[in-house]
N, C-alpha and C. Protein backbone atom coordinates (compact mmCIF):
# COMPACT_ATOMS: atom_id res chain seq x y z
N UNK A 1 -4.39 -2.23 -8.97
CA UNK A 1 -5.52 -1.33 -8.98
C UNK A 1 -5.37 -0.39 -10.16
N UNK A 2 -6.29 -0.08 -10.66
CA UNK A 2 -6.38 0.73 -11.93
C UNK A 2 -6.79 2.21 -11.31
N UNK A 3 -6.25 3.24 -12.21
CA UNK A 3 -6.90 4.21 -12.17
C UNK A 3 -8.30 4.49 -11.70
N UNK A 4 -8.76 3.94 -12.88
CA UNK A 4 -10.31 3.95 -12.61
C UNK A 4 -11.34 3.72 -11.44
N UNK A 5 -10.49 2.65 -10.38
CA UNK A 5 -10.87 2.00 -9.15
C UNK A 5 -10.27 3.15 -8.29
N UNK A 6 -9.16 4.09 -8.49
CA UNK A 6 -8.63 5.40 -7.42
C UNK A 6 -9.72 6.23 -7.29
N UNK A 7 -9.62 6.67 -6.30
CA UNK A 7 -9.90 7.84 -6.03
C UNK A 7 -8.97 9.13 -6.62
N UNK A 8 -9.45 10.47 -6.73
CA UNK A 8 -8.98 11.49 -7.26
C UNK A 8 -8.35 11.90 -5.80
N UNK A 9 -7.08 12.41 -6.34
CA UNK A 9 -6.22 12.52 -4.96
C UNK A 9 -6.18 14.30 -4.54
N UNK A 10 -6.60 14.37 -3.34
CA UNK A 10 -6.93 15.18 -2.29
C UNK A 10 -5.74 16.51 -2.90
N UNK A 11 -5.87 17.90 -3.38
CA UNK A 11 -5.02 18.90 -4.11
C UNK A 11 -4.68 20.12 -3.13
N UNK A 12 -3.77 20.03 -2.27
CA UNK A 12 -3.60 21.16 -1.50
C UNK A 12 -4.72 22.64 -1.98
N UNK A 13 -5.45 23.53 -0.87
CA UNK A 13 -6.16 24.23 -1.67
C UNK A 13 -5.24 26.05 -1.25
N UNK A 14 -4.00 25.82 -0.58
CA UNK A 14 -3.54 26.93 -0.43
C UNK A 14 -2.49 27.64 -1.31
N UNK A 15 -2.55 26.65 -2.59
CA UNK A 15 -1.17 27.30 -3.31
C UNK A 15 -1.56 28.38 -3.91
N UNK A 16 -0.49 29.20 -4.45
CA UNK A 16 -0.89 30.31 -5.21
C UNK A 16 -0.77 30.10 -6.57
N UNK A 17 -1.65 30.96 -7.55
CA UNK A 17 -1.23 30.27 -8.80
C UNK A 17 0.09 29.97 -9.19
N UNK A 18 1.07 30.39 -9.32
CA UNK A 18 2.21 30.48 -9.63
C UNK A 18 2.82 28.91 -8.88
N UNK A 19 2.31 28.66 -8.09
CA UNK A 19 2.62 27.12 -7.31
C UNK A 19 1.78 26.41 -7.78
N UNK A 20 0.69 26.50 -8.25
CA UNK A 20 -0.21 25.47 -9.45
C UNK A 20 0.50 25.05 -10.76
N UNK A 21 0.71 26.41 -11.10
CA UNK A 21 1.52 26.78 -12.55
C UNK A 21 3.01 25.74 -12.55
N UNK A 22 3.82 26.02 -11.67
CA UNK A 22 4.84 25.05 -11.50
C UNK A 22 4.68 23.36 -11.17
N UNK A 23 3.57 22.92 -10.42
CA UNK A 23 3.38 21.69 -10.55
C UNK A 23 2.47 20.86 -12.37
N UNK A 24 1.77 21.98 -12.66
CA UNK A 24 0.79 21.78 -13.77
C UNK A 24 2.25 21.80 -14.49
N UNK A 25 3.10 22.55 -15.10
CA UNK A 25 4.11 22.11 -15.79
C UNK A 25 5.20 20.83 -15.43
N UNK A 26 5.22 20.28 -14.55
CA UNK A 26 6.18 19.30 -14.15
C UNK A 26 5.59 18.39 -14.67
N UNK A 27 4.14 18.31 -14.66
CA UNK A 27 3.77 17.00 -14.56
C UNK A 27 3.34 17.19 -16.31
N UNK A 28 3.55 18.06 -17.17
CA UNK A 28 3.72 18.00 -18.22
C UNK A 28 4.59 17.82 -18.92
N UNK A 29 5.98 17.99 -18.41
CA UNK A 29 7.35 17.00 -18.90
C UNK A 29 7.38 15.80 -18.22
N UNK A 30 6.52 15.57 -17.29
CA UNK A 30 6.64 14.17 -17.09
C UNK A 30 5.83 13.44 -18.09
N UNK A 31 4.69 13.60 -18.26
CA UNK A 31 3.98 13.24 -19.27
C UNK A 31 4.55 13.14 -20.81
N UNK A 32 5.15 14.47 -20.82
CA UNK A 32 6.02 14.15 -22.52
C UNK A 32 7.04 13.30 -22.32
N UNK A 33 7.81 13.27 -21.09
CA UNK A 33 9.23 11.96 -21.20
C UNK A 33 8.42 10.94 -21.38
N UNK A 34 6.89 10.41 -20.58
CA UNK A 34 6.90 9.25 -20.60
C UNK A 34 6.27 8.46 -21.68
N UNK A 35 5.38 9.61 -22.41
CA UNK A 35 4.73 9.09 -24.06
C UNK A 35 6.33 8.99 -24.91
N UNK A 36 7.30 9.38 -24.44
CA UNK A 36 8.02 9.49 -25.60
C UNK A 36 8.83 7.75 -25.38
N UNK A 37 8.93 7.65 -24.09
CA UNK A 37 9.77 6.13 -23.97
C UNK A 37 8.36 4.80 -23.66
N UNK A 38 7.39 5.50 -23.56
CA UNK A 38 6.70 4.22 -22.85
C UNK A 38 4.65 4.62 -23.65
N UNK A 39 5.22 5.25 -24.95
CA UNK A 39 4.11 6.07 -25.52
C UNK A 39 2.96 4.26 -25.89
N UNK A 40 3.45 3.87 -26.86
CA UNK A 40 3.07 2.57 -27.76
C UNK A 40 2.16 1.47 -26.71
N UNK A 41 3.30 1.15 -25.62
CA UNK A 41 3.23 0.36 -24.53
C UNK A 41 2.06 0.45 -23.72
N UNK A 42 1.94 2.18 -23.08
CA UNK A 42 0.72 2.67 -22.44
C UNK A 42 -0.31 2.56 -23.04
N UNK A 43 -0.44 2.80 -24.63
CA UNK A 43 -1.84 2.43 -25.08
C UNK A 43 -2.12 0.98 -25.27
N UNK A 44 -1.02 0.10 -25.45
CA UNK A 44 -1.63 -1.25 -25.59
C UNK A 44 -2.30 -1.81 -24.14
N UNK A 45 -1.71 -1.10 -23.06
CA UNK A 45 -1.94 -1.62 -21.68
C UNK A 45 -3.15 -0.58 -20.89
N UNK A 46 -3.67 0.46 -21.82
CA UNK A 46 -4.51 1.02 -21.39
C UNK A 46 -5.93 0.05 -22.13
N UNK A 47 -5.48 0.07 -23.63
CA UNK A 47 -6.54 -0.81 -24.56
C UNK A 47 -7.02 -2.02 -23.76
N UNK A 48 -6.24 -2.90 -23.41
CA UNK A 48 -6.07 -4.10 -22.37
C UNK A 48 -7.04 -4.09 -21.34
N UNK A 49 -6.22 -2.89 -20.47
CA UNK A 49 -7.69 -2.74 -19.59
C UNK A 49 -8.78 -2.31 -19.66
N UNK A 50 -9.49 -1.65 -21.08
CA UNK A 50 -10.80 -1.21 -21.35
C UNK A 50 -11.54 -2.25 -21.97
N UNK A 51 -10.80 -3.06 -22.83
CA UNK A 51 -11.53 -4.47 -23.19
C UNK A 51 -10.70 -5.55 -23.13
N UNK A 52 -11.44 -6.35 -22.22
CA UNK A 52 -10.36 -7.61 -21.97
C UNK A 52 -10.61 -8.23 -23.25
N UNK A 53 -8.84 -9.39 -23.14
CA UNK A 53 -9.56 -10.23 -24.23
C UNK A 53 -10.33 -10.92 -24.26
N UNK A 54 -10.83 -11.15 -26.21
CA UNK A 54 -12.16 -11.48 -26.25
C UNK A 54 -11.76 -12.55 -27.45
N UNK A 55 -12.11 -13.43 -27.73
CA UNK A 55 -12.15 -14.01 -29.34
C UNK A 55 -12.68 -13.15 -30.08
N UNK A 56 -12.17 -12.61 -30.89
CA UNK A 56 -12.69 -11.54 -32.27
C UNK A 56 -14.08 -12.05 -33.17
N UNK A 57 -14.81 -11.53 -33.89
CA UNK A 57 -15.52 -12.08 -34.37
C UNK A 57 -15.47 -12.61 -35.61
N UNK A 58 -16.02 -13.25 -36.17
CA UNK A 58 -15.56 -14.21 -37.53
C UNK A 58 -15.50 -13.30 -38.67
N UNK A 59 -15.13 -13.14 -39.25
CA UNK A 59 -14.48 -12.27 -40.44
C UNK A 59 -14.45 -12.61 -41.93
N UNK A 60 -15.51 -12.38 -42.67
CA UNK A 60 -15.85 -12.93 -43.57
C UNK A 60 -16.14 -11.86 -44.66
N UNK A 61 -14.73 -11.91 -45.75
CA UNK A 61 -14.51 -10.78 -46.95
C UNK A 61 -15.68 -10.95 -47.55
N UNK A 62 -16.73 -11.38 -47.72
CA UNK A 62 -17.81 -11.79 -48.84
C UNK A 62 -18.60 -11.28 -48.40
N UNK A 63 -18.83 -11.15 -47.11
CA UNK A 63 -19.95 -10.77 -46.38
C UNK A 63 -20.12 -9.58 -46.34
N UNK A 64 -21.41 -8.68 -47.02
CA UNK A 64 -21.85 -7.46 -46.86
C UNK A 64 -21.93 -7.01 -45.64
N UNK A 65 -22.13 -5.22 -45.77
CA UNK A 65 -22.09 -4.85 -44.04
C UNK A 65 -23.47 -5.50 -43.57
């Protein structure tokens, strides 16, 4: 299942900021560890799932736009 097919997941509504503030940063070193080991990978597999493959179109240097 993709993202896209989730639902947005249900956000406790009793924290106080300071308990927002601490999850909103966690999940921002999680985010920097994981672009840093799995940065390249995620976009080829995000690209992937926004356009499947396709045969490219014919490509012809001579040819004006």
């Amino acid at each position: 299942m993709s993202s896209r097919d989730a639902a947005p997941p249900k956000l406790p509504t009793h924290w106080t900021p300071e308990q927002a503030l601490a999850v909103f940063e966690c999940l921002h070193a999680l985010r920097e560890q994981l672009w840093s080991m799995y940065g390249s990978a995620a976009q080829q597999a995000w690209r992937d799932q926004l356009a499947p493959l396709l045969p490219l179109p014919e490509f012809d240097p001579d040819q004006p736009f």
